[in-house]
C-alpha atoms as a PDB file:
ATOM      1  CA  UNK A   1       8.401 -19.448 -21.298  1.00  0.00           C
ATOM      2  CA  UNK A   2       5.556 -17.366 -20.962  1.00  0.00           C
ATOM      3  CA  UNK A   3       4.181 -14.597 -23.977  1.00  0.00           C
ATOM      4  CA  UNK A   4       2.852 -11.664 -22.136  1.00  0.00           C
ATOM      5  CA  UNK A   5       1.550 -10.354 -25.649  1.00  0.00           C
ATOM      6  CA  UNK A   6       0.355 -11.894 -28.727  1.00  0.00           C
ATOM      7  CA  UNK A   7      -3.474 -11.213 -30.710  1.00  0.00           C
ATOM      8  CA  UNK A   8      -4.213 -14.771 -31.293  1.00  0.00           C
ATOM      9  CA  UNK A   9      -7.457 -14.081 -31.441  1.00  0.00           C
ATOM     10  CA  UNK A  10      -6.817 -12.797 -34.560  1.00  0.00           C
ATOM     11  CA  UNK A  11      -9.192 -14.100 -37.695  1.00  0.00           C
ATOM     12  CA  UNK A  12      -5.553 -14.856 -39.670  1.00  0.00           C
ATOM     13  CA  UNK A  13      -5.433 -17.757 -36.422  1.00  0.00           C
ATOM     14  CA  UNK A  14      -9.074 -18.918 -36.945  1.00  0.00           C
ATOM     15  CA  UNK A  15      -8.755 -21.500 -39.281  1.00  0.00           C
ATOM     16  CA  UNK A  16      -5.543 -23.276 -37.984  1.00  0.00           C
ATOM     17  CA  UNK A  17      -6.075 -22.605 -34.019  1.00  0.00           C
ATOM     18  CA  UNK A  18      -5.454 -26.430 -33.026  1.00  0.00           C
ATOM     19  CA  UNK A  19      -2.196 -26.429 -34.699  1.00  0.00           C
ATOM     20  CA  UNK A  20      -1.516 -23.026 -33.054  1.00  0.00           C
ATOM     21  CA  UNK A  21      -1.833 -24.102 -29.916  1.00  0.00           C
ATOM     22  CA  UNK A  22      -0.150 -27.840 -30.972  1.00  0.00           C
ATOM     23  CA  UNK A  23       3.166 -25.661 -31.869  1.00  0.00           C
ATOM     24  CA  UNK A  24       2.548 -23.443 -28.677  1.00  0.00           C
ATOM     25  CA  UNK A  25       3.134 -26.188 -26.114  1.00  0.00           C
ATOM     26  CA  UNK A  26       5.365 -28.028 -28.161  1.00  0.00           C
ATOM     27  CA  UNK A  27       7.666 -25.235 -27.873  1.00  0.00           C
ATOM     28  CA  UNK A  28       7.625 -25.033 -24.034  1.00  0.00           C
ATOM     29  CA  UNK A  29       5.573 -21.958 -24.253  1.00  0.00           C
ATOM     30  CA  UNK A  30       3.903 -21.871 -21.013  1.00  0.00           C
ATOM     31  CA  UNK A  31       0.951 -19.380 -21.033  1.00  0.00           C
ATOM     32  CA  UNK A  32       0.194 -16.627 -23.131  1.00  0.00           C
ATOM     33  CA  UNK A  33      -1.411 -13.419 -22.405  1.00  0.00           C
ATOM     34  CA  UNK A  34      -4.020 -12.753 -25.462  1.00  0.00           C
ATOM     35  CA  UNK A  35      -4.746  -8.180 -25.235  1.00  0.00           C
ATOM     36  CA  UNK A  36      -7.767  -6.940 -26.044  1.00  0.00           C
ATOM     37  CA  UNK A  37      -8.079  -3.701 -28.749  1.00  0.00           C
ATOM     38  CA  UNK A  38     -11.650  -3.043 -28.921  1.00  0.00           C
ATOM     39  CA  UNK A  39     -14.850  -3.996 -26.985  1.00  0.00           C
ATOM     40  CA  UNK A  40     -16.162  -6.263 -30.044  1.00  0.00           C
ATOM     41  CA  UNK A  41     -13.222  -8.730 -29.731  1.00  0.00           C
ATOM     42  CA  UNK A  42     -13.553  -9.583 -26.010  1.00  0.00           C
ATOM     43  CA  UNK A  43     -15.769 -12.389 -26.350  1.00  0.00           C
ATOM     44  CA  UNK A  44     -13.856 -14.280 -28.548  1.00  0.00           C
ATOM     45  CA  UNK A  45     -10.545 -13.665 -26.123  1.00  0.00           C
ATOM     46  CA  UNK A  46     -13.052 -14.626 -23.502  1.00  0.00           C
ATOM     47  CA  UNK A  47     -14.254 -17.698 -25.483  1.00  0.00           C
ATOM     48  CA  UNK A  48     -10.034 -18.815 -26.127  1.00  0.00           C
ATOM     49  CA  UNK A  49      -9.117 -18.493 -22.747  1.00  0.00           C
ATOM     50  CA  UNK A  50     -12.176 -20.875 -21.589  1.00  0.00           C
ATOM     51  CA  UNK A  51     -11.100 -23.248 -24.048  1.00  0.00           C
ATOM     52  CA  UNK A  52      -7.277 -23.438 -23.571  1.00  0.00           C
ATOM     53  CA  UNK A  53      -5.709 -23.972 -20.328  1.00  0.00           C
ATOM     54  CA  UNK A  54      -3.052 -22.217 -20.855  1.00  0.00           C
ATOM     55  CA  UNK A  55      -4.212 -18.631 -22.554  1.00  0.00           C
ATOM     56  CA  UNK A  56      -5.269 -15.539 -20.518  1.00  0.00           C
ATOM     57  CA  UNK A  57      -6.730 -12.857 -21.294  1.00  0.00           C
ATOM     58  CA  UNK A  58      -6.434  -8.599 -21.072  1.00  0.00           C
ATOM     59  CA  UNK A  59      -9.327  -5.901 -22.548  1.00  0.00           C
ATOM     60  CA  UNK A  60      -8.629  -2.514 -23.025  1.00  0.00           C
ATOM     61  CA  UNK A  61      -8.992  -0.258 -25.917  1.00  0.00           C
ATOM     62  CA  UNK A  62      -6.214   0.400 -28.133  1.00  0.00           C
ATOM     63  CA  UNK A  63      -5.324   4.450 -29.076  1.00  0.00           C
ATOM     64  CA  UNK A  64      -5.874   3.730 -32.382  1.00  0.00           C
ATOM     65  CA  UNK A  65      -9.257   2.191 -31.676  1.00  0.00           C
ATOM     66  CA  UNK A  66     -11.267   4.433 -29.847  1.00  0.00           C
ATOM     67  CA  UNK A  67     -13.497   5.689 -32.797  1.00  0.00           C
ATOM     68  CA  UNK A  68     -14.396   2.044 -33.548  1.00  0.00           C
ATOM     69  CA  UNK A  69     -15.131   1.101 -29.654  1.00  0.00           C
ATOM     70  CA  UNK A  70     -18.937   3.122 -28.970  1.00  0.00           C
ATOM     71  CA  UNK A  71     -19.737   5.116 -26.533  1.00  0.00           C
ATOM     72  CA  UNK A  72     -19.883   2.074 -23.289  1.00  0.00           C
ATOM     73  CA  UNK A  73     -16.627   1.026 -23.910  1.00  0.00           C
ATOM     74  CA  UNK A  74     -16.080   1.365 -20.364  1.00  0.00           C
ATOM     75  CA  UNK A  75     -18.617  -0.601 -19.258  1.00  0.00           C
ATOM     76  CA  UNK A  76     -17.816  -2.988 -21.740  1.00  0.00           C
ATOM     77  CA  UNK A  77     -14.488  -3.516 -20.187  1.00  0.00           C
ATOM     78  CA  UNK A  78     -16.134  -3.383 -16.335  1.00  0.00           C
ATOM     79  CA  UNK A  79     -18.414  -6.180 -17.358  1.00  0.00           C
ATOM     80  CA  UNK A  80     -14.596  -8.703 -18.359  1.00  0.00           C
ATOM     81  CA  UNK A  81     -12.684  -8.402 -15.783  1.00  0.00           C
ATOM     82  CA  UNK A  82     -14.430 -10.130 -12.875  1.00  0.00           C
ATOM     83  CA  UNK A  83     -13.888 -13.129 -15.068  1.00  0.00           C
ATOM     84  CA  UNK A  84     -10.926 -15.326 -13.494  1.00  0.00           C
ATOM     85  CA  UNK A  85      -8.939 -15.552 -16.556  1.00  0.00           C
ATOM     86  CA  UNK A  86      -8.944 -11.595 -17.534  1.00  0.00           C
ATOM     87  CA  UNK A  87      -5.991 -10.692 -15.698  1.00  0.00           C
ATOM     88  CA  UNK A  88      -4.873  -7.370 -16.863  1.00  0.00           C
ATOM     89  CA  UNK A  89      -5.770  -4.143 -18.801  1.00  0.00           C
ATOM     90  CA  UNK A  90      -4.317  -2.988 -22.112  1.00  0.00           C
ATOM     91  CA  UNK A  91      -3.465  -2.959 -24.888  1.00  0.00           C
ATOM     92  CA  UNK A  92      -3.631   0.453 -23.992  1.00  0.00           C
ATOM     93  CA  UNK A  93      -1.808   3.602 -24.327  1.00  0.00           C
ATOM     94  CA  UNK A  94      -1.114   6.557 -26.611  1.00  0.00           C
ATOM     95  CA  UNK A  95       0.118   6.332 -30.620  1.00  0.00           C
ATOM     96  CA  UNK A  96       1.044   9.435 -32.689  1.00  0.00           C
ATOM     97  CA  UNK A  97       2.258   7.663 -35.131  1.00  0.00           C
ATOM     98  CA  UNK A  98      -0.428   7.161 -37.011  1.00  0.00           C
ATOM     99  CA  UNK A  99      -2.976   9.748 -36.355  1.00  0.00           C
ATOM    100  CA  UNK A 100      -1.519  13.466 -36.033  1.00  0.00           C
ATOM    101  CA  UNK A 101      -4.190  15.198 -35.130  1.00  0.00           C
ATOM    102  CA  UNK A 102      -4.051  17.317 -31.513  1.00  0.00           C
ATOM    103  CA  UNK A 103      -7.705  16.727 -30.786  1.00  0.00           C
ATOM    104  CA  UNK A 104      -7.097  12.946 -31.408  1.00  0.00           C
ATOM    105  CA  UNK A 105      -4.303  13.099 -29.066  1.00  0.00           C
ATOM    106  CA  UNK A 106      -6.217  14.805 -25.918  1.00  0.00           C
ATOM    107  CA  UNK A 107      -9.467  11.987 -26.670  1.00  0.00           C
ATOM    108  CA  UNK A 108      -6.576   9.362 -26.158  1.00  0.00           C
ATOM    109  CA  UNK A 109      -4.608  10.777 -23.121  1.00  0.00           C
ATOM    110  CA  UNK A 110      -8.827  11.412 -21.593  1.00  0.00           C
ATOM    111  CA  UNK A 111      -9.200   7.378 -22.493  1.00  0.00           C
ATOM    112  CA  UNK A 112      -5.635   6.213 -21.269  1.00  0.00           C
ATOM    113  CA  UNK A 113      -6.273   7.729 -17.712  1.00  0.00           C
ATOM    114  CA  UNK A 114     -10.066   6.234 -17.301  1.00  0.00           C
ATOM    115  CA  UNK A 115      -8.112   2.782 -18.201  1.00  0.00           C
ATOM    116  CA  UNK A 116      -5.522   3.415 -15.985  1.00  0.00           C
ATOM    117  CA  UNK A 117      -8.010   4.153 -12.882  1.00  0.00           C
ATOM    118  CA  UNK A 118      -9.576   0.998 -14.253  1.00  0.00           C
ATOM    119  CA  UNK A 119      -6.861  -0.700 -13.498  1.00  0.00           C
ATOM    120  CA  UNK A 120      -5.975   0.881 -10.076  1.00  0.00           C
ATOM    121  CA  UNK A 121     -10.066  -0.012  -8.802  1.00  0.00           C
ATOM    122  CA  UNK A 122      -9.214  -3.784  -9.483  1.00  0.00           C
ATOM    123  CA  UNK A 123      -5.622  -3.895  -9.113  1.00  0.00           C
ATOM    124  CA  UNK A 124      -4.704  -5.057 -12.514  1.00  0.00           C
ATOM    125  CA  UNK A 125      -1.450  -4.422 -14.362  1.00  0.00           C
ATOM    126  CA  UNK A 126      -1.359  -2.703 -17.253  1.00  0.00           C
ATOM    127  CA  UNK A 127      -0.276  -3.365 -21.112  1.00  0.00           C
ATOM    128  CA  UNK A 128       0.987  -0.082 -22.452  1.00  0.00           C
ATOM    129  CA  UNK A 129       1.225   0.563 -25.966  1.00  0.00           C
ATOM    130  CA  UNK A 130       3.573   3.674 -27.025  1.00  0.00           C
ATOM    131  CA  UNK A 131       4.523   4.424 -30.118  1.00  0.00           C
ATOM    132  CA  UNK A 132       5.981   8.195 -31.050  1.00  0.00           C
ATOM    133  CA  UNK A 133       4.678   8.993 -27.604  1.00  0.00           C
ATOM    134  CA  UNK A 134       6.959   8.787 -25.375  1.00  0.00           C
ATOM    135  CA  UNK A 135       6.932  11.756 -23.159  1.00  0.00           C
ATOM    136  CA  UNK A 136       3.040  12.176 -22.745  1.00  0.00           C
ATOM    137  CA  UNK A 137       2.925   8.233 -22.289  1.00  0.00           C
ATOM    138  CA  UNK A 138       6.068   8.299 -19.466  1.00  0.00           C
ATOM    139  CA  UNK A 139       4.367  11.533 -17.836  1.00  0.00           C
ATOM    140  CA  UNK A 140       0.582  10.385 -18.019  1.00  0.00           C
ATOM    141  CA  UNK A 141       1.462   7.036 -16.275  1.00  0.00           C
ATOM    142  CA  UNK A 142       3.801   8.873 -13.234  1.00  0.00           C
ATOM    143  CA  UNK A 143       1.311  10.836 -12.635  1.00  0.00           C
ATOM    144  CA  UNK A 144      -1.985   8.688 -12.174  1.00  0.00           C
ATOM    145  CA  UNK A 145       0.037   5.668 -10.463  1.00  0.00           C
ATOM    146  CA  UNK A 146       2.348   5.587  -7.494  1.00  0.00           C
ATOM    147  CA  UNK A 147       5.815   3.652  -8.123  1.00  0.00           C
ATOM    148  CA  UNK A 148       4.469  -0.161  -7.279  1.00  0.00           C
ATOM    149  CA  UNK A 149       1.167   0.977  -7.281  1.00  0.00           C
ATOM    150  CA  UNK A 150       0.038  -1.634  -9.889  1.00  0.00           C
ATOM    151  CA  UNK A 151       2.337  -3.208 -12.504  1.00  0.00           C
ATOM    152  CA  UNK A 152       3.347  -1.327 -15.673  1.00  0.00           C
ATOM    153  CA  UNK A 153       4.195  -3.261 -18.738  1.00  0.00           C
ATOM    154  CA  UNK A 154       5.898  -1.648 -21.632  1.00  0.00           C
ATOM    155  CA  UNK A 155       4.806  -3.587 -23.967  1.00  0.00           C
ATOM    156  CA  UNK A 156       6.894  -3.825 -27.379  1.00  0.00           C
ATOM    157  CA  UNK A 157       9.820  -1.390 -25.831  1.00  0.00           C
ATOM    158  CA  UNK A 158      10.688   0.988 -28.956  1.00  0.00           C
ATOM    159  CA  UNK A 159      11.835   3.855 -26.864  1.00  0.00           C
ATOM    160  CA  UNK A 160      16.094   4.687 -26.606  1.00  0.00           C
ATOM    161  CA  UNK A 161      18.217   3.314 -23.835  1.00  0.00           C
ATOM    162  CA  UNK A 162      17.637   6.637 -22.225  1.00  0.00           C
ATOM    163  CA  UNK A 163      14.164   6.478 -22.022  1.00  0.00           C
ATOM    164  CA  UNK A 164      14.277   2.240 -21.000  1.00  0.00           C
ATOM    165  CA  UNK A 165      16.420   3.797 -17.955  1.00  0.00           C
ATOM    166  CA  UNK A 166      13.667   6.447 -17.038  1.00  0.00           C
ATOM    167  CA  UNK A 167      10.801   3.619 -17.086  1.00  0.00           C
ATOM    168  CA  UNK A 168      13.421   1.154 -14.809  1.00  0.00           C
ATOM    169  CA  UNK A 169      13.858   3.690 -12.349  1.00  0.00           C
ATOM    170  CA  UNK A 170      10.158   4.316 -12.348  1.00  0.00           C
ATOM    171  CA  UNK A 171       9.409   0.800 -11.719  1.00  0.00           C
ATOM    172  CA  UNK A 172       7.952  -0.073 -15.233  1.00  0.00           C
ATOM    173  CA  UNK A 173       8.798  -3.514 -16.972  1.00  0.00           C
ATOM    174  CA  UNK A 174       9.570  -3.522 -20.163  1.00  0.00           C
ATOM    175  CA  UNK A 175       9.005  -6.530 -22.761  1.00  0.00           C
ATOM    176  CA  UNK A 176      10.389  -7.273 -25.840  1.00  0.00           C
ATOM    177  CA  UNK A 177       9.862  -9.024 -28.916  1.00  0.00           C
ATOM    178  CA  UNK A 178      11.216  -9.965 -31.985  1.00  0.00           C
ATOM    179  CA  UNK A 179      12.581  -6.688 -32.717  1.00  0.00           C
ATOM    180  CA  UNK A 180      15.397  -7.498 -30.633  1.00  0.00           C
ATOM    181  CA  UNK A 181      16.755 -10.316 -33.438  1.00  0.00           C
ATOM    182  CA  UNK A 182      16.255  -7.898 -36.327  1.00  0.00           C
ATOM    183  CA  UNK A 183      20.071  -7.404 -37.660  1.00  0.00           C
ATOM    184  CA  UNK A 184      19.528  -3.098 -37.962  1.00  0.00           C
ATOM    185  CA  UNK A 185      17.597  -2.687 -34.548  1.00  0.00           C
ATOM    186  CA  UNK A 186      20.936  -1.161 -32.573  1.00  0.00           C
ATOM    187  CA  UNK A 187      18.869   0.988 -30.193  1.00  0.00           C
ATOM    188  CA  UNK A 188      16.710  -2.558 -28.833  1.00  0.00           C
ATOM    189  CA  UNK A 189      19.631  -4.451 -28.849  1.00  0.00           C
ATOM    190  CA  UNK A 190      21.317  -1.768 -26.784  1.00  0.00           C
ATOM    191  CA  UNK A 191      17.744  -1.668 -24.391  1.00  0.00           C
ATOM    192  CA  UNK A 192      18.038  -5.376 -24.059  1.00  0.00           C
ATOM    193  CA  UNK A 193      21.548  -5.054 -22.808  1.00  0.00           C
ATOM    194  CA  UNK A 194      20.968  -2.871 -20.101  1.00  0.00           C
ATOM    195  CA  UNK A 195      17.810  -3.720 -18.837  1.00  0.00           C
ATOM    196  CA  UNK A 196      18.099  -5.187 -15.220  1.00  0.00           C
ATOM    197  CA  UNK A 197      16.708  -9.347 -15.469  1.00  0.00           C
ATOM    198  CA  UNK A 198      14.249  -8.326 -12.783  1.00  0.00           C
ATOM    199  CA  UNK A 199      12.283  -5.319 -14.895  1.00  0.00           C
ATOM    200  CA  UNK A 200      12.391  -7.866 -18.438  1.00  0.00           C
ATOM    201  CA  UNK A 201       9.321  -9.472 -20.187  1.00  0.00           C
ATOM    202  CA  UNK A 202       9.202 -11.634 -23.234  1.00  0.00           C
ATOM    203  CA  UNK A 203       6.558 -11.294 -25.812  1.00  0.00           C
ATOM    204  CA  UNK A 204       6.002 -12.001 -29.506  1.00  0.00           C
ATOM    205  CA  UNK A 205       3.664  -9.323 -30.496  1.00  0.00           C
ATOM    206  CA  UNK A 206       1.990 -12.279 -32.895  1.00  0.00           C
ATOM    207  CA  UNK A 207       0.756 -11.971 -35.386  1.00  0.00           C
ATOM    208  CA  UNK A 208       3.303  -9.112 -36.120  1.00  0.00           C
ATOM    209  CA  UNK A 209       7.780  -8.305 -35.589  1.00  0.00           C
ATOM    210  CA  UNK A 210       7.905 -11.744 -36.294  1.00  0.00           C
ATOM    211  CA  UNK A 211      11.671 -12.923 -34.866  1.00  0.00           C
ATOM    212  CA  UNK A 212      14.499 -14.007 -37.210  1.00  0.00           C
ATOM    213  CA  UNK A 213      15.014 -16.413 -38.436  1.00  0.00           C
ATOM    214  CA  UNK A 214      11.501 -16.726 -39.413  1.00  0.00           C
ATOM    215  CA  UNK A 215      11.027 -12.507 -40.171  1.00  0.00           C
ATOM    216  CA  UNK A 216       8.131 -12.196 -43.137  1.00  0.00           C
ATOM    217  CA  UNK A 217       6.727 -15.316 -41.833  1.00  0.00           C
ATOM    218  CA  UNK A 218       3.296 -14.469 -39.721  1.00  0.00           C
ATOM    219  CA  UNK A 219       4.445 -14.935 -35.978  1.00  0.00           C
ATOM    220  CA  UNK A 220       3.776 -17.057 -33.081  1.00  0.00           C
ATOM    221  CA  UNK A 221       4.163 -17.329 -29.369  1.00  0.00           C
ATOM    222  CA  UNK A 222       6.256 -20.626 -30.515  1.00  0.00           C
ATOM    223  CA  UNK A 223       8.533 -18.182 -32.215  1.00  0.00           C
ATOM    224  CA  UNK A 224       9.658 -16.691 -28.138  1.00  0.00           C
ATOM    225  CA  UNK A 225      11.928 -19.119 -27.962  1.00  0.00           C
ATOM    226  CA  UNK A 226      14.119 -16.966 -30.421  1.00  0.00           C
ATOM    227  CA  UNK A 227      13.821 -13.557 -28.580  1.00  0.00           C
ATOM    228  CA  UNK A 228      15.121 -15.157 -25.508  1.00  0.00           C
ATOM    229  CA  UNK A 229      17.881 -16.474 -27.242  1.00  0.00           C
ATOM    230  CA  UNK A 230      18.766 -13.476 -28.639  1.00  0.00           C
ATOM    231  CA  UNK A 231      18.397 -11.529 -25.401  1.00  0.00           C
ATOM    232  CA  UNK A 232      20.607 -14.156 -24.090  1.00  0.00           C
ATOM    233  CA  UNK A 233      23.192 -13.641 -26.417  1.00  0.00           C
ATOM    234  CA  UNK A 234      23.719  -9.494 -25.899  1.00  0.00           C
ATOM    235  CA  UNK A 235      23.350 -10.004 -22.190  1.00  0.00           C
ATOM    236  CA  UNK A 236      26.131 -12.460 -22.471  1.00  0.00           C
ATOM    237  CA  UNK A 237      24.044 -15.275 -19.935  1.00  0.00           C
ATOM    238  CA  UNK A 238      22.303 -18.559 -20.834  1.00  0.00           C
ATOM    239  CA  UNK A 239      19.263 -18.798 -22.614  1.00  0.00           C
ATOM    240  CA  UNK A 240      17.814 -20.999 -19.204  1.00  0.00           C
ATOM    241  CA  UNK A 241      18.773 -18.292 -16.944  1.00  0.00           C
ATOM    242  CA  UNK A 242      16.358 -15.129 -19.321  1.00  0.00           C
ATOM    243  CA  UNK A 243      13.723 -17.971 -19.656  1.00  0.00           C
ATOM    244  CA  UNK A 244      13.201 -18.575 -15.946  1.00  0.00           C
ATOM    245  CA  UNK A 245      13.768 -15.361 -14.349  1.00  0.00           C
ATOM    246  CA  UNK A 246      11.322 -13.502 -17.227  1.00  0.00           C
ATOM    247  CA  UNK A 247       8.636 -16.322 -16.080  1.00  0.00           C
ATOM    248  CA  UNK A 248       8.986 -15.588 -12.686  1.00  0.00           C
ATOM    249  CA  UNK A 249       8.363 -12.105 -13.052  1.00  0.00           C
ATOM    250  CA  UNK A 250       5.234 -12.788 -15.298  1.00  0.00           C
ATOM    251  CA  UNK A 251       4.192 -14.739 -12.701  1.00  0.00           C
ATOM    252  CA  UNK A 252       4.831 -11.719  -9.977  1.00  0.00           C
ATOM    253  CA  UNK A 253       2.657  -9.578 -11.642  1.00  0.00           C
ATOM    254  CA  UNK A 254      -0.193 -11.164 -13.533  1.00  0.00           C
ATOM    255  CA  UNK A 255      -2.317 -13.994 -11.538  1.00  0.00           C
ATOM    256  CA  UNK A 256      -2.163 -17.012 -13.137  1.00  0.00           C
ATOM    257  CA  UNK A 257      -5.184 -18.842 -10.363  1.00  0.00           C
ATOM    258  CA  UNK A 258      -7.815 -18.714 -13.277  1.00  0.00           C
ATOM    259  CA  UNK A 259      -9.634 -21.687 -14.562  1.00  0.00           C
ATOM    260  CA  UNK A 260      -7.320 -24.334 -15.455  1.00  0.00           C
END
């Protein structure tokens, strides 16, 4: 199994990392895929992947940090990615949800397309966070990369199985999390069934969604195991058969030849 999004590097981890990572492989997690939000936190995502064989790494800056991430950002994200265990850019993307202002909205469409051309120079994928922005996210993204141009991950799908079918067609992959075991999320569950095995990521989103039966808990990339399960379940397949064709396609798009 492989977790293509969790914030490990979180300070909540800091004091308890070894057993982290102890639970981690005893789970069969296989890699995991640690984003960046902000320029400040890529050294320490830096300093985990170095550390631990089997962590990787993205930076971008998140929508909702771009008053917090100074005025080099981007060279602060040129300077990480040369580094053999940074293999993609994100989290990145657009969120209304939390700031409604217009002018907020243009600064992060302006930073989501510098990221994505980022992204294009070095032939990265790319770790798209959308919340309450789906249109403007969908349309920003066809129109700054060619279908297979680079991959596009979805991460933490929350749009409707309308929209899941728009990003398919487009050639996006879509991940998803614990969401997908919570009893009320109908519209996920729905997403999960009809996304194709070939366009579908797993992720735990940890520290946060954490999966039932362990929801109010604080999450963990051990935790996976329990979205593909449940993914297994709608679908109506084994559990074995979403584990190893979701790590194939992580390893399709993100390049795993780091240190080891």
């Amino acid at each position: 199994m492989i977790d293509t999004h969790a914030h490990i590097d979180m300070d909540c981890y800091k004091d308890k990392f070894d057993i982290l990572i102890n639970n981690i492989n005893l789970a069969g997690v296989e890699k995991v895929i640690i984003p960046g939000i902000i320029p400040e936190g890529f050294d320490r995502i830096i300093y985990l992947t170095e550390k631990y064989k089997n962590l990787y790494g993205a930076v971008g800056v998140h929508p909702s940090e771009l008053k917090k991430a100074g005025e080099n950002w981007i060279q602060e994200i040129e300077k990480c990615i040369h580094h053999p265990k940074i293999i993609a850019i994100g989290e990145i993307g657009l969120d209304y949800y939390w700031d409604k202002d217009e002018e907020n909205h243009i600064l992060q469409k302006d930073t989501l397309i510098k990221q994505i051309n980022i992204a294009k120079n070095h032939n990265l994928p790319i770790l798209i966070h959308d919340r309450d922005a789906h249109g403007d996210c969908f349309d920003i993204i066809s129109e700054n990369i060619k279908s297979g141009e680079i991959p596009v991950i979805m991460h933490c799908f929350s749009g409707s199985p309308e929209f899941a079918k728009r990003c398919i067609n487009q050639g996006f992959y879509l991940a998803l999390g614990g969401v997908v075991t919570f009893k009320n999320a109908k519209k996920i569950k729905e997403v999960a069934k009809i996304i194709p095995l070939d366009r579908l990521l797993l992720e735990t989103d940890s520290p946060y969604l954490t999966p039932v039966p362990h929801r109010g808990e604080e999450n963990s990339p051990a935790y996976i195991k329990f979205v593909a399960e449940e993914i297994a379940k709608i679908k109506g397949i084994s559990f074995e058969e979403v584990i190893t064709v979701t790590t194939q396609n992580a390893y399709n798009i993100f390049n795993f030849g780091g240190l080891t």
